[in-house]
PDB file of N, CA and C in Angstrom:
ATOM      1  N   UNK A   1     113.639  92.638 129.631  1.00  0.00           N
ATOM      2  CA  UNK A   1     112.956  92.704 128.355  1.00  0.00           C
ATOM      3  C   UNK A   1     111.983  93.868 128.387  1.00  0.00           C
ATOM      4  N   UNK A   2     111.706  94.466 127.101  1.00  0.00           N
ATOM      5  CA  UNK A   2     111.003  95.867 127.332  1.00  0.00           C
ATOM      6  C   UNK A   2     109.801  95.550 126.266  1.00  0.00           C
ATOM      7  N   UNK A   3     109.928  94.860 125.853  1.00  0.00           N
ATOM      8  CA  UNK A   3     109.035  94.539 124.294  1.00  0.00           C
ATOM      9  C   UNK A   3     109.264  93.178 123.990  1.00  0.00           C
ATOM     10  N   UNK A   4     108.196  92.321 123.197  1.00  0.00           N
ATOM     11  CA  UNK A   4     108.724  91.394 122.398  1.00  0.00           C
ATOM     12  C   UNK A   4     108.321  91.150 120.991  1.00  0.00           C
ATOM     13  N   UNK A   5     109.156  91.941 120.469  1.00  0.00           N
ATOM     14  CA  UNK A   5     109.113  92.131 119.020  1.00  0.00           C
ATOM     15  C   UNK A   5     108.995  91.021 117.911  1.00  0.00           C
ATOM     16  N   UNK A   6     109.450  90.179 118.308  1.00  0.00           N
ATOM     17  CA  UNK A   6     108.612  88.693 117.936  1.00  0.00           C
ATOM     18  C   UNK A   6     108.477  87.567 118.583  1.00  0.00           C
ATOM     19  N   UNK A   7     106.871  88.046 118.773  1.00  0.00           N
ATOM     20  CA  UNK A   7     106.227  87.044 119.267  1.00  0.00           C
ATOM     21  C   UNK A   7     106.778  85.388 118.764  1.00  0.00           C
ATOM     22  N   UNK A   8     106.393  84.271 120.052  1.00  0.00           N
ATOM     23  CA  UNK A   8     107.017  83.151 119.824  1.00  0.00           C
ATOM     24  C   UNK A   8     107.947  82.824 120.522  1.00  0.00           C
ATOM     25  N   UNK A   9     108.133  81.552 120.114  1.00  0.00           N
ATOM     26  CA  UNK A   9     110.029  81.082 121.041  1.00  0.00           C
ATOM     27  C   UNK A   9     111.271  81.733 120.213  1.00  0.00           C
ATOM     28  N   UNK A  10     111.030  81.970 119.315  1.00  0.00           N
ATOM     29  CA  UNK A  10     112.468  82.261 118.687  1.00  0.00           C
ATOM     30  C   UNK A  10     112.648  83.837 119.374  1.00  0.00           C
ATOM     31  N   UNK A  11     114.239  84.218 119.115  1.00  0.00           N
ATOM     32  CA  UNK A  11     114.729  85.544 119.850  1.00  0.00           C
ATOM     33  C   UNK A  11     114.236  86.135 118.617  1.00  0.00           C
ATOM     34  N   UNK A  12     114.596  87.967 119.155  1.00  0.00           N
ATOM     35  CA  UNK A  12     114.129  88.642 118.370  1.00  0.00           C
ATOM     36  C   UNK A  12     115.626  89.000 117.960  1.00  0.00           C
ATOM     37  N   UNK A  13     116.981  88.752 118.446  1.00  0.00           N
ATOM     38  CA  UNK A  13     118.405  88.848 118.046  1.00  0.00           C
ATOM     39  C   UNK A  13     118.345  90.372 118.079  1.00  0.00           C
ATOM     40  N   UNK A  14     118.385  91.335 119.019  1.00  0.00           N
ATOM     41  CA  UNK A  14     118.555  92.802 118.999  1.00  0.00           C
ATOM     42  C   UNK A  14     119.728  93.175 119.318  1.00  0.00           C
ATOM     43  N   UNK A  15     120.305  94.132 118.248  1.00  0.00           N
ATOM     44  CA  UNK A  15     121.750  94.039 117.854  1.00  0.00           C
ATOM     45  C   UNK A  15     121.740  95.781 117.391  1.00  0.00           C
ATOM     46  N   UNK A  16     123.326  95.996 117.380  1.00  0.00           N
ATOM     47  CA  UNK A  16     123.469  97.458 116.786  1.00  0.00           C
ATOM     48  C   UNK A  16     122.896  98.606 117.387  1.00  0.00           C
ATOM     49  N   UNK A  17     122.522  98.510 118.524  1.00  0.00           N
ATOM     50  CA  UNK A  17     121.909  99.066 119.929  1.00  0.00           C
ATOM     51  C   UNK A  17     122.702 100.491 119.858  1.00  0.00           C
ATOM     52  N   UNK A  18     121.699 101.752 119.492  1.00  0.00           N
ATOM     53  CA  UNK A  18     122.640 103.050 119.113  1.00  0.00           C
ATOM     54  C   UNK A  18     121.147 103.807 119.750  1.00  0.00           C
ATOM     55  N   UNK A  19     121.947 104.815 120.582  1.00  0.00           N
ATOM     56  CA  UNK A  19     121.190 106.268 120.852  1.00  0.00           C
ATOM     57  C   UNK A  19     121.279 107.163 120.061  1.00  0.00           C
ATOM     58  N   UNK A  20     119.827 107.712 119.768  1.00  0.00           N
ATOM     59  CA  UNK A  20     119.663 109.031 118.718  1.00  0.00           C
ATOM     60  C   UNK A  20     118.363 109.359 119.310  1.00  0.00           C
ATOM     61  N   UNK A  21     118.428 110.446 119.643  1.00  0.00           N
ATOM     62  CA  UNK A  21     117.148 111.866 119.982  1.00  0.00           C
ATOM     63  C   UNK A  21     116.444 110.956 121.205  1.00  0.00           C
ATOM     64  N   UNK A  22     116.843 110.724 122.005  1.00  0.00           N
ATOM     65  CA  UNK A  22     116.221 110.316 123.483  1.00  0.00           C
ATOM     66  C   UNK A  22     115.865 109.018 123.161  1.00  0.00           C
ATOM     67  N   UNK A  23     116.032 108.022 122.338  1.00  0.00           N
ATOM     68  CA  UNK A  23     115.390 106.760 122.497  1.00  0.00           C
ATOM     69  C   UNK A  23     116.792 105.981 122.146  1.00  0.00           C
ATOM     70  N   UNK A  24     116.543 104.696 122.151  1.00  0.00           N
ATOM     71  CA  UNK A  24     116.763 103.567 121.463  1.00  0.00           C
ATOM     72  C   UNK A  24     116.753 102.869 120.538  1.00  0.00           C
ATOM     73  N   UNK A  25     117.387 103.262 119.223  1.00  0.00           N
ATOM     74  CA  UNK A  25     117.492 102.251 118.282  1.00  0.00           C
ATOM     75  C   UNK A  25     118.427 100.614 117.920  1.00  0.00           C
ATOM     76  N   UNK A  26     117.701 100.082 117.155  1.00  0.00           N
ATOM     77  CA  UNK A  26     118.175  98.642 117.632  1.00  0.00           C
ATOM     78  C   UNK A  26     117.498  97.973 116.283  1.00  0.00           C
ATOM     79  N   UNK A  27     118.879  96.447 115.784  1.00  0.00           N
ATOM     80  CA  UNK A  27     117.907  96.195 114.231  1.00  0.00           C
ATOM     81  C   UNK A  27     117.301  94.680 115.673  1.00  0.00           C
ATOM     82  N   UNK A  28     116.657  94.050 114.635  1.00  0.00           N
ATOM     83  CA  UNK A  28     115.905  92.540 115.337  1.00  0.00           C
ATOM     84  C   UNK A  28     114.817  92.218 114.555  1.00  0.00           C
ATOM     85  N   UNK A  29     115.135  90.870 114.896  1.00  0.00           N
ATOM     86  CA  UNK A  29     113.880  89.684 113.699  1.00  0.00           C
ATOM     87  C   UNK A  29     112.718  89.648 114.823  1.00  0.00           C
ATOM     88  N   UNK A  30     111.792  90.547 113.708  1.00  0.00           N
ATOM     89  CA  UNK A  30     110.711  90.226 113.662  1.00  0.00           C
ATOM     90  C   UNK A  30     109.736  89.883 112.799  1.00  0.00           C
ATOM     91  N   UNK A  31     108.324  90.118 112.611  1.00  0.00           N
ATOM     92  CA  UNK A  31     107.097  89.609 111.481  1.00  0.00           C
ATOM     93  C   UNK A  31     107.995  89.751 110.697  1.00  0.00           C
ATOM     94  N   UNK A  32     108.041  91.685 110.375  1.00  0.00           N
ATOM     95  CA  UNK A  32     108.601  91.650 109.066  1.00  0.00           C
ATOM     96  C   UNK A  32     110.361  91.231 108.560  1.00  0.00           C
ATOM     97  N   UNK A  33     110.892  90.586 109.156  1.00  0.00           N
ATOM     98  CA  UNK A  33     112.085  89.840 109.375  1.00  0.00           C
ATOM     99  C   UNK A  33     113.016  91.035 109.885  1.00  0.00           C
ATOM    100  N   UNK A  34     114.063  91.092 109.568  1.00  0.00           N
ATOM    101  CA  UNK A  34     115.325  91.952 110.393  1.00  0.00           C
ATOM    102  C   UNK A  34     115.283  93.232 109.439  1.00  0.00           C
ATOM    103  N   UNK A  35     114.521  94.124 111.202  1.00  0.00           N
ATOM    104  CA  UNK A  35     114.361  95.583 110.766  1.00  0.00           C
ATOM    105  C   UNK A  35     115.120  96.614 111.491  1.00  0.00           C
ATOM    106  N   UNK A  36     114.244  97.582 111.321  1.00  0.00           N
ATOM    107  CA  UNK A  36     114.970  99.011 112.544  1.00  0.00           C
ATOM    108  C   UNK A  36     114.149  99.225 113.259  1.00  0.00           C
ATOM    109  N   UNK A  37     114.339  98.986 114.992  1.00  0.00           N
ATOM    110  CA  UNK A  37     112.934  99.313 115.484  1.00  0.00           C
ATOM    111  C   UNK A  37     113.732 100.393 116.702  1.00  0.00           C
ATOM    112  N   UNK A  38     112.572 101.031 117.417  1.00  0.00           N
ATOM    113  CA  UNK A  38     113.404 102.196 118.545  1.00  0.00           C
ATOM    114  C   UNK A  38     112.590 101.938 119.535  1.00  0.00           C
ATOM    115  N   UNK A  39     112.994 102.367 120.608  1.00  0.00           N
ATOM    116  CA  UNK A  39     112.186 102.122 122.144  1.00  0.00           C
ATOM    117  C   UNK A  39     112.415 103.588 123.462  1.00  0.00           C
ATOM    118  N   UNK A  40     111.337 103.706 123.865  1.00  0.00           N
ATOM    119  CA  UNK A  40     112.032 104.855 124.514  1.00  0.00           C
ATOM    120  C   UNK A  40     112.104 104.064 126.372  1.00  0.00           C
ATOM    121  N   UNK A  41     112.174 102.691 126.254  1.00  0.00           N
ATOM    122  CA  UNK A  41     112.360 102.137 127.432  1.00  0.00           C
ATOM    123  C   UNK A  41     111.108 101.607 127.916  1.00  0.00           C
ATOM    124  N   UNK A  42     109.825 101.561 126.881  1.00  0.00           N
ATOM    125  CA  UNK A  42     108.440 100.699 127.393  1.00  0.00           C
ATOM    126  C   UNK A  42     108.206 100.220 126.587  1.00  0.00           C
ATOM    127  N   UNK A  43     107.178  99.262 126.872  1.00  0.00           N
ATOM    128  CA  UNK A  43     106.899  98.301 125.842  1.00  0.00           C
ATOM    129  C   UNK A  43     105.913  99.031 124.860  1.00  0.00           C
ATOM    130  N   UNK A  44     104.994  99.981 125.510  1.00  0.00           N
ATOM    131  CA  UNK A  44     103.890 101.093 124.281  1.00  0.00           C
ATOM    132  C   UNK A  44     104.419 101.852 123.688  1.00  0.00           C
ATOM    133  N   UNK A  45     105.695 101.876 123.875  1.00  0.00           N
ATOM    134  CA  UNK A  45     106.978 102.890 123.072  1.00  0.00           C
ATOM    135  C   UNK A  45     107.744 102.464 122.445  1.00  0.00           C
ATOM    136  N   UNK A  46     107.910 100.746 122.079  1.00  0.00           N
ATOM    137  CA  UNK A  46     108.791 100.194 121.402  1.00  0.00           C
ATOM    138  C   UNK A  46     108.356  99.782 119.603  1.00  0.00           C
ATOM    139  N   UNK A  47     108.772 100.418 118.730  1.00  0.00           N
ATOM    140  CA  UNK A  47     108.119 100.326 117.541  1.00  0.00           C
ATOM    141  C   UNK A  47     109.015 100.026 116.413  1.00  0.00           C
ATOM    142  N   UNK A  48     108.837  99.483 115.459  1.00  0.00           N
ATOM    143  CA  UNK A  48     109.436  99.060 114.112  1.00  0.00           C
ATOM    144  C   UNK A  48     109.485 100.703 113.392  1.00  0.00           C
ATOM    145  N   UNK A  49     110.348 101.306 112.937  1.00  0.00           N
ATOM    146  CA  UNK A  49     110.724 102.446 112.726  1.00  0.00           C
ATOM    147  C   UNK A  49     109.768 102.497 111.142  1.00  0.00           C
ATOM    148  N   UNK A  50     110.329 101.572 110.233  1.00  0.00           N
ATOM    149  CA  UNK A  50     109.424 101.341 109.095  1.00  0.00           C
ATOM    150  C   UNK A  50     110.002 100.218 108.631  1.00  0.00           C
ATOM    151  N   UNK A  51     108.909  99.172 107.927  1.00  0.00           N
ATOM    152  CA  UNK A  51     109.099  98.458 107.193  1.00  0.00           C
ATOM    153  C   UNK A  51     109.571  98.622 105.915  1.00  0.00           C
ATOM    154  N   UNK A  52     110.822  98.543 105.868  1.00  0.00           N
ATOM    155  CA  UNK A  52     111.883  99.187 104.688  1.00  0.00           C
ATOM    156  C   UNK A  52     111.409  97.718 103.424  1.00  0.00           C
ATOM    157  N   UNK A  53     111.158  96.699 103.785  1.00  0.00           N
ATOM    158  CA  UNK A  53     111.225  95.823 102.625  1.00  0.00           C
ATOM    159  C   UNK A  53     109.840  94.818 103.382  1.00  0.00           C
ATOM    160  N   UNK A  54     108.622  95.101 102.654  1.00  0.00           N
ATOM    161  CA  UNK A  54     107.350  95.045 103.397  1.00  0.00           C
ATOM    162  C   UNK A  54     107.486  93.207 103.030  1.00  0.00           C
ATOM    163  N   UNK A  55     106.767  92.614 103.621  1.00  0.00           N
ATOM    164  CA  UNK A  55     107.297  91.046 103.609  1.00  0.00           C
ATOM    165  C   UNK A  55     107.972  90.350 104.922  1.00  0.00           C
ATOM    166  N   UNK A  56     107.909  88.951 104.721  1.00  0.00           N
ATOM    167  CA  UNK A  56     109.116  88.431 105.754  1.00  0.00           C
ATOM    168  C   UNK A  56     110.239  89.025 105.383  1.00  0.00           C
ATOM    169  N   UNK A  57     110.894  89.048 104.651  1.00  0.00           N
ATOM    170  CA  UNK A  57     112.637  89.076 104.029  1.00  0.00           C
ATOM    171  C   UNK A  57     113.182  90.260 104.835  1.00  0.00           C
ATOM    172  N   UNK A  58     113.115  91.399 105.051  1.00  0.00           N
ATOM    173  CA  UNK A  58     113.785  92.238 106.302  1.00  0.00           C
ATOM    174  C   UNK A  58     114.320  92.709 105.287  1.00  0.00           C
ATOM    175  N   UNK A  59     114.829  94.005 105.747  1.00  0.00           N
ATOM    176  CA  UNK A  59     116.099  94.751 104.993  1.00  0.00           C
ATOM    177  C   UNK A  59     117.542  94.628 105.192  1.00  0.00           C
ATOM    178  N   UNK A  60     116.990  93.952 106.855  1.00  0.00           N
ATOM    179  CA  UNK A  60     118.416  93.306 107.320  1.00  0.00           C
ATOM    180  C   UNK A  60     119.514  94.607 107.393  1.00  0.00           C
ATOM    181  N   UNK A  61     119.081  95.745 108.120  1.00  0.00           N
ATOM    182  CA  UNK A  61     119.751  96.975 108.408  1.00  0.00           C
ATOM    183  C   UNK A  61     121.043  96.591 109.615  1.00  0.00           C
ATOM    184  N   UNK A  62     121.906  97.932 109.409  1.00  0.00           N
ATOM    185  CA  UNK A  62     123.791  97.617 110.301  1.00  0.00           C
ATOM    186  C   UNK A  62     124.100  98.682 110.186  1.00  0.00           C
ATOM    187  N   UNK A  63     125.230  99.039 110.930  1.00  0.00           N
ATOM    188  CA  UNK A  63     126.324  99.696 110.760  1.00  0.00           C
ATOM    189  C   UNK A  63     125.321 100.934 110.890  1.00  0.00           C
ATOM    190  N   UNK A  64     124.564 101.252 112.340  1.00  0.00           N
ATOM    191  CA  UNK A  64     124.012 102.332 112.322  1.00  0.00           C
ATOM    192  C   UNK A  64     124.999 103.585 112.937  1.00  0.00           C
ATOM    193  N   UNK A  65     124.599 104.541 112.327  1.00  0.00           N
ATOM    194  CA  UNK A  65     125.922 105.629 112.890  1.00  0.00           C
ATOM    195  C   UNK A  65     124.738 106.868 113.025  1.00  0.00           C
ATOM    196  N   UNK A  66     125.149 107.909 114.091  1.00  0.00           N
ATOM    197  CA  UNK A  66     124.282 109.271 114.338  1.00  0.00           C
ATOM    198  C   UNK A  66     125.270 110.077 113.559  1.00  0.00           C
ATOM    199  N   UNK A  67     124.595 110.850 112.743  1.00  0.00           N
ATOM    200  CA  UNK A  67     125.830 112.688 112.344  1.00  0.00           C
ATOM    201  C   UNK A  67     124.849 113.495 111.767  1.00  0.00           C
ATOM    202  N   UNK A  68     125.074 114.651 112.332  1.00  0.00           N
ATOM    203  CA  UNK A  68     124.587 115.724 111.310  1.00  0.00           C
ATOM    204  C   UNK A  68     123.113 115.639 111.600  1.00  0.00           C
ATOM    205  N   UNK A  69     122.182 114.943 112.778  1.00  0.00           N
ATOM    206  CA  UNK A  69     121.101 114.990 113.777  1.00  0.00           C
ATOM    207  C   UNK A  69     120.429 114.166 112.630  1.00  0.00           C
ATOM    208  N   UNK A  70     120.834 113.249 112.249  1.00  0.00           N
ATOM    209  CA  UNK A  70     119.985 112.207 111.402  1.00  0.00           C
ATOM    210  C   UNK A  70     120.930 110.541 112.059  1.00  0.00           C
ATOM    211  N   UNK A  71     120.358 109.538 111.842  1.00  0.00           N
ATOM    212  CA  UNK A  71     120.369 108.471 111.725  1.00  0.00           C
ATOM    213  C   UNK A  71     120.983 107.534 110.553  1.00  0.00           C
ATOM    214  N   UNK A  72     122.194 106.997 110.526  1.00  0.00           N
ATOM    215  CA  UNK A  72     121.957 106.429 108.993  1.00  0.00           C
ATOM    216  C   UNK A  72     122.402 105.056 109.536  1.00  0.00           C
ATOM    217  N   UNK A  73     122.088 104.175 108.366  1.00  0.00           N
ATOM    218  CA  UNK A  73     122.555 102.927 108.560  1.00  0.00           C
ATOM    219  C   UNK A  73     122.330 102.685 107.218  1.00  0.00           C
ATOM    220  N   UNK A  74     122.850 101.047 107.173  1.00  0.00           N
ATOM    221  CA  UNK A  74     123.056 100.414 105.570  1.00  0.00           C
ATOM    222  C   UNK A  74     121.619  98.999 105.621  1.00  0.00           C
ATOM    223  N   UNK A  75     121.391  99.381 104.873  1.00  0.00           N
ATOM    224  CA  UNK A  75     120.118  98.260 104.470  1.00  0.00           C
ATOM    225  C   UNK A  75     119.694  97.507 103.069  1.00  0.00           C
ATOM    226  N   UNK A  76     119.105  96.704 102.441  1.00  0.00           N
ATOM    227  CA  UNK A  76     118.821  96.159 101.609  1.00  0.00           C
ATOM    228  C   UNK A  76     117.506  96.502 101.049  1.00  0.00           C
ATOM    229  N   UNK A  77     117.305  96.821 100.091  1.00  0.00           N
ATOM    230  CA  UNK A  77     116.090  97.360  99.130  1.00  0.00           C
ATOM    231  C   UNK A  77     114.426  96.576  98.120  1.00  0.00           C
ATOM    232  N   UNK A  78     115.130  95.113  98.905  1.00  0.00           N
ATOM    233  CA  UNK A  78     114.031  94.553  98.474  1.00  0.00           C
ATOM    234  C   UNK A  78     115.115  93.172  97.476  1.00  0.00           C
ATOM    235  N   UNK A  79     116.316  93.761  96.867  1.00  0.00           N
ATOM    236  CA  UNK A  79     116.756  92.707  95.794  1.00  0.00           C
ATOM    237  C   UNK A  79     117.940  92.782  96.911  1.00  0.00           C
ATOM    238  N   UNK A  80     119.213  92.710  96.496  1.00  0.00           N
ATOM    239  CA  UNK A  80     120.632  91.903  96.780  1.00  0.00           C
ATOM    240  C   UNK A  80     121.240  93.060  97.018  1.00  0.00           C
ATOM    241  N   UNK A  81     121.025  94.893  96.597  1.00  0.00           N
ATOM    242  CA  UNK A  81     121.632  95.964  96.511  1.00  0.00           C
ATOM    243  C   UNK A  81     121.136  96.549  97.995  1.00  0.00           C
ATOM    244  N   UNK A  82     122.578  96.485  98.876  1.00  0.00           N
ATOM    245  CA  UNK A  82     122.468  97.403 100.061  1.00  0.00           C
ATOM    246  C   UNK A  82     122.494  99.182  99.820  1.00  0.00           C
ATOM    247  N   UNK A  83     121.805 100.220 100.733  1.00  0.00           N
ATOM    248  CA  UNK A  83     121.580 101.342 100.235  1.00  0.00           C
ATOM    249  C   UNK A  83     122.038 101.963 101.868  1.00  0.00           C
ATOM    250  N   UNK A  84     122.368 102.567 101.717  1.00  0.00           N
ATOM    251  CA  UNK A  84     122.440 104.276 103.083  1.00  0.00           C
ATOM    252  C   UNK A  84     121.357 104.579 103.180  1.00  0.00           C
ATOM    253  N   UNK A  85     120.450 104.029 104.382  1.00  0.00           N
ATOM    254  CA  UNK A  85     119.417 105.146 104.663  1.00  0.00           C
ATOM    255  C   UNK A  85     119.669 106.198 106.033  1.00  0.00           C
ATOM    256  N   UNK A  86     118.987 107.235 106.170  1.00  0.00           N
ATOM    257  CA  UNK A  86     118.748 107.809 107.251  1.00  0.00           C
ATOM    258  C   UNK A  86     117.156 108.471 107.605  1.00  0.00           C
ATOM    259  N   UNK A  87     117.140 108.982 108.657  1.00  0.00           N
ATOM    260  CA  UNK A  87     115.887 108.820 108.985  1.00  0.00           C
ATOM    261  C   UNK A  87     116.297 109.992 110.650  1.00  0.00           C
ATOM    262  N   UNK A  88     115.243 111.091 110.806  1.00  0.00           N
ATOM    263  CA  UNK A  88     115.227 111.871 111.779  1.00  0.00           C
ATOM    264  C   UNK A  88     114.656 111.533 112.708  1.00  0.00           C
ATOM    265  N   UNK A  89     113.675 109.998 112.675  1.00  0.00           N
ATOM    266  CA  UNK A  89     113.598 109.402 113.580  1.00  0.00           C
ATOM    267  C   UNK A  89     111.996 109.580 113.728  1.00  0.00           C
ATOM    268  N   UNK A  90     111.695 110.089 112.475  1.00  0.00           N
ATOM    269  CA  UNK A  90     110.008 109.920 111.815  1.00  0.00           C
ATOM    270  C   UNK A  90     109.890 108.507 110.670  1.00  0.00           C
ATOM    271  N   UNK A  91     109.083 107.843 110.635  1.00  0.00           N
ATOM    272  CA  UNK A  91     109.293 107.031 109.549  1.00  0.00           C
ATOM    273  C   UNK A  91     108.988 107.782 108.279  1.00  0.00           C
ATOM    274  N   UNK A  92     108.495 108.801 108.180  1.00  0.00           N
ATOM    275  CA  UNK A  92     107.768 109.906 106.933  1.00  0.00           C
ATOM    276  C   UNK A  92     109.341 110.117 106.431  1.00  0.00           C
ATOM    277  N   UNK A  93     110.897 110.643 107.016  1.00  0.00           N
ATOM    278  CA  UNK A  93     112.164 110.966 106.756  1.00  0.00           C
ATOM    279  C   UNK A  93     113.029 109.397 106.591  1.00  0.00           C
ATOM    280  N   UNK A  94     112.993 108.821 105.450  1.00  0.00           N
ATOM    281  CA  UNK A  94     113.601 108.015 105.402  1.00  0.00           C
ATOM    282  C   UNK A  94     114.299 107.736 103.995  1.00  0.00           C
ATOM    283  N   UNK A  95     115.071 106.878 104.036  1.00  0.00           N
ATOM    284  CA  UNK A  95     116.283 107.230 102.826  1.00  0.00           C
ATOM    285  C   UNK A  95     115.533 106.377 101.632  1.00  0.00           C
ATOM    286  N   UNK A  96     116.356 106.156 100.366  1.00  0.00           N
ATOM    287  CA  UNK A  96     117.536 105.536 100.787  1.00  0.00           C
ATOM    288  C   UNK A  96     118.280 106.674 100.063  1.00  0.00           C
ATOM    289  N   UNK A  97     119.499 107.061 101.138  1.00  0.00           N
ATOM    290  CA  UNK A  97     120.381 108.151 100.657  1.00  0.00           C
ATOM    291  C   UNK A  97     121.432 108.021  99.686  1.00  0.00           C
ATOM    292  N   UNK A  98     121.749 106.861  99.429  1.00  0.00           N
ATOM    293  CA  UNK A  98     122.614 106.546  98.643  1.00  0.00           C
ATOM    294  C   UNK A  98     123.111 105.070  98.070  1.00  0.00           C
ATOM    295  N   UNK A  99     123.262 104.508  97.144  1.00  0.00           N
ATOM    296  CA  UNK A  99     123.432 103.230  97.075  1.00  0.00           C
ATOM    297  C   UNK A  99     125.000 102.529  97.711  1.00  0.00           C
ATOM    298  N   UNK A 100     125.283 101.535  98.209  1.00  0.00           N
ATOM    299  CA  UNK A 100     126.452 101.406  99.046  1.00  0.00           C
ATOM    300  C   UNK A 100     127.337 100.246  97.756  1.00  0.00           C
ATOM    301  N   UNK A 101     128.335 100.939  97.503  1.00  0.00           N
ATOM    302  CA  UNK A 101     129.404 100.175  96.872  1.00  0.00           C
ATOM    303  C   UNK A 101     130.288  99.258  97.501  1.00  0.00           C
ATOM    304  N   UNK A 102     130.914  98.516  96.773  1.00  0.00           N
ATOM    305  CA  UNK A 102     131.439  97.384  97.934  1.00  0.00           C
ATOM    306  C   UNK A 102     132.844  97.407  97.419  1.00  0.00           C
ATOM    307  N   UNK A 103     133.875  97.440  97.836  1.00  0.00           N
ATOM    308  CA  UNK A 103     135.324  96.811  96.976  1.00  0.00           C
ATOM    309  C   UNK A 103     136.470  97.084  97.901  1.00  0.00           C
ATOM    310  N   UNK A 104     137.221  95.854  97.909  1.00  0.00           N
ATOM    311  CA  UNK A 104     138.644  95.126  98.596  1.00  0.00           C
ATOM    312  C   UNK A 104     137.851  95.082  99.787  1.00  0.00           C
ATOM    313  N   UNK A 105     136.277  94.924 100.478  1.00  0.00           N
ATOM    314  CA  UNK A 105     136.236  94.405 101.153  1.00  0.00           C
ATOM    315  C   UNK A 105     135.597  95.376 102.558  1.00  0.00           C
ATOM    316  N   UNK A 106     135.357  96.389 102.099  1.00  0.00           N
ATOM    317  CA  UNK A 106     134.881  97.721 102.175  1.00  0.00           C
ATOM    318  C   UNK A 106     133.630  98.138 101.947  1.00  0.00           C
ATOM    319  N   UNK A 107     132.833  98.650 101.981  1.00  0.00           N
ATOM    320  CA  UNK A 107     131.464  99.421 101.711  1.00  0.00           C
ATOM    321  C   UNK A 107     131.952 100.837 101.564  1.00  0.00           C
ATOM    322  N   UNK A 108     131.720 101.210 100.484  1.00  0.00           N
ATOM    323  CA  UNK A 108     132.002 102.973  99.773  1.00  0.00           C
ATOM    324  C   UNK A 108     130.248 103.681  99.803  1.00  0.00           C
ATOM    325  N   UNK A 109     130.535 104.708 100.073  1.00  0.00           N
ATOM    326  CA  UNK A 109     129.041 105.246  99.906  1.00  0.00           C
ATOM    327  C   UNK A 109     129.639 106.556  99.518  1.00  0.00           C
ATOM    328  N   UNK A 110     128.840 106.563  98.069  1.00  0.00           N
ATOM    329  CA  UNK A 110     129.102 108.355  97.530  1.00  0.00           C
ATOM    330  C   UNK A 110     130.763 108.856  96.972  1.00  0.00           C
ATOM    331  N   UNK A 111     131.225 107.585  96.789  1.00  0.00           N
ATOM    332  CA  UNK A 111     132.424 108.166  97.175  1.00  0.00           C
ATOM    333  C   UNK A 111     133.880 107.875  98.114  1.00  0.00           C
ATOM    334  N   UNK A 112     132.469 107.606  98.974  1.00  0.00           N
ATOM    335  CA  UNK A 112     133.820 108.254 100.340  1.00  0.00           C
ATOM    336  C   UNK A 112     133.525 106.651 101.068  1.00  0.00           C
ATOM    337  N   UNK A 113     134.115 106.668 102.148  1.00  0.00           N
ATOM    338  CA  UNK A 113     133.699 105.015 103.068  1.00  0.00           C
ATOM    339  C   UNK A 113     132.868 105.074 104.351  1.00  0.00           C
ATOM    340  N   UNK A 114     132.120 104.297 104.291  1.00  0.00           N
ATOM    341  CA  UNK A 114     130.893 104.177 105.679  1.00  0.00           C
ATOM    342  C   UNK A 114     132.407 103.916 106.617  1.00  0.00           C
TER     343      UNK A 114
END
């Protein structure tokens, strides 16, 4: 364990575990429910990237992918509509880049498919 991102007995469920720019990104329930947090392997280095949906409720971020020296993943905006964010791995650079369409079962973004 390197951190414990929420405090308590319950897990913090850290999932989607992706390298970008020397650290560790990773989503997991914490305060602010299921976020994006990164670690560079200590616990004074392990941080909630940003609180995308300020509250318990989480943005409940996935499907993180690296391209093009940014970060993106799919997250929730506060209501029921998942969005593309990315992020250079400042919380100041953050999306939402695009709204994510859904159909036959699929997520479309822009167009084209996550």
């Amino acid at each position: 364990q390197v951190a414990d991102v929420n405090p308590g007995a319950a897990s913090s469920n850290p999932a989607d575990l992706t390298i970008f720019g020397g650290r560790l990104y990773f989503t997991a329930d914490g305060p602010s429910g299921r976020e994006l947090y990164s670690t560079d392997g200590t616990t004074a280095n392990t941080v909630l990237v940003h609180d995308l949906v300020p509250g318990a409720g989480g943005a409940h971020p996935g499907a993180l992918a690296v391209f093009g020296g940014r970060l993106f993943f799919l997250g929730l905006d506060g209501s029921s509509d998942r969005w593309l964010y990315s992020t250079d791995g400042t919380a100041a650079a953050r999306g939402p880049a695009a709204p994510a369409r859904h159909g036959e079962g699929r997520g479309g973004v822009g167009g084209g498919w996550v």
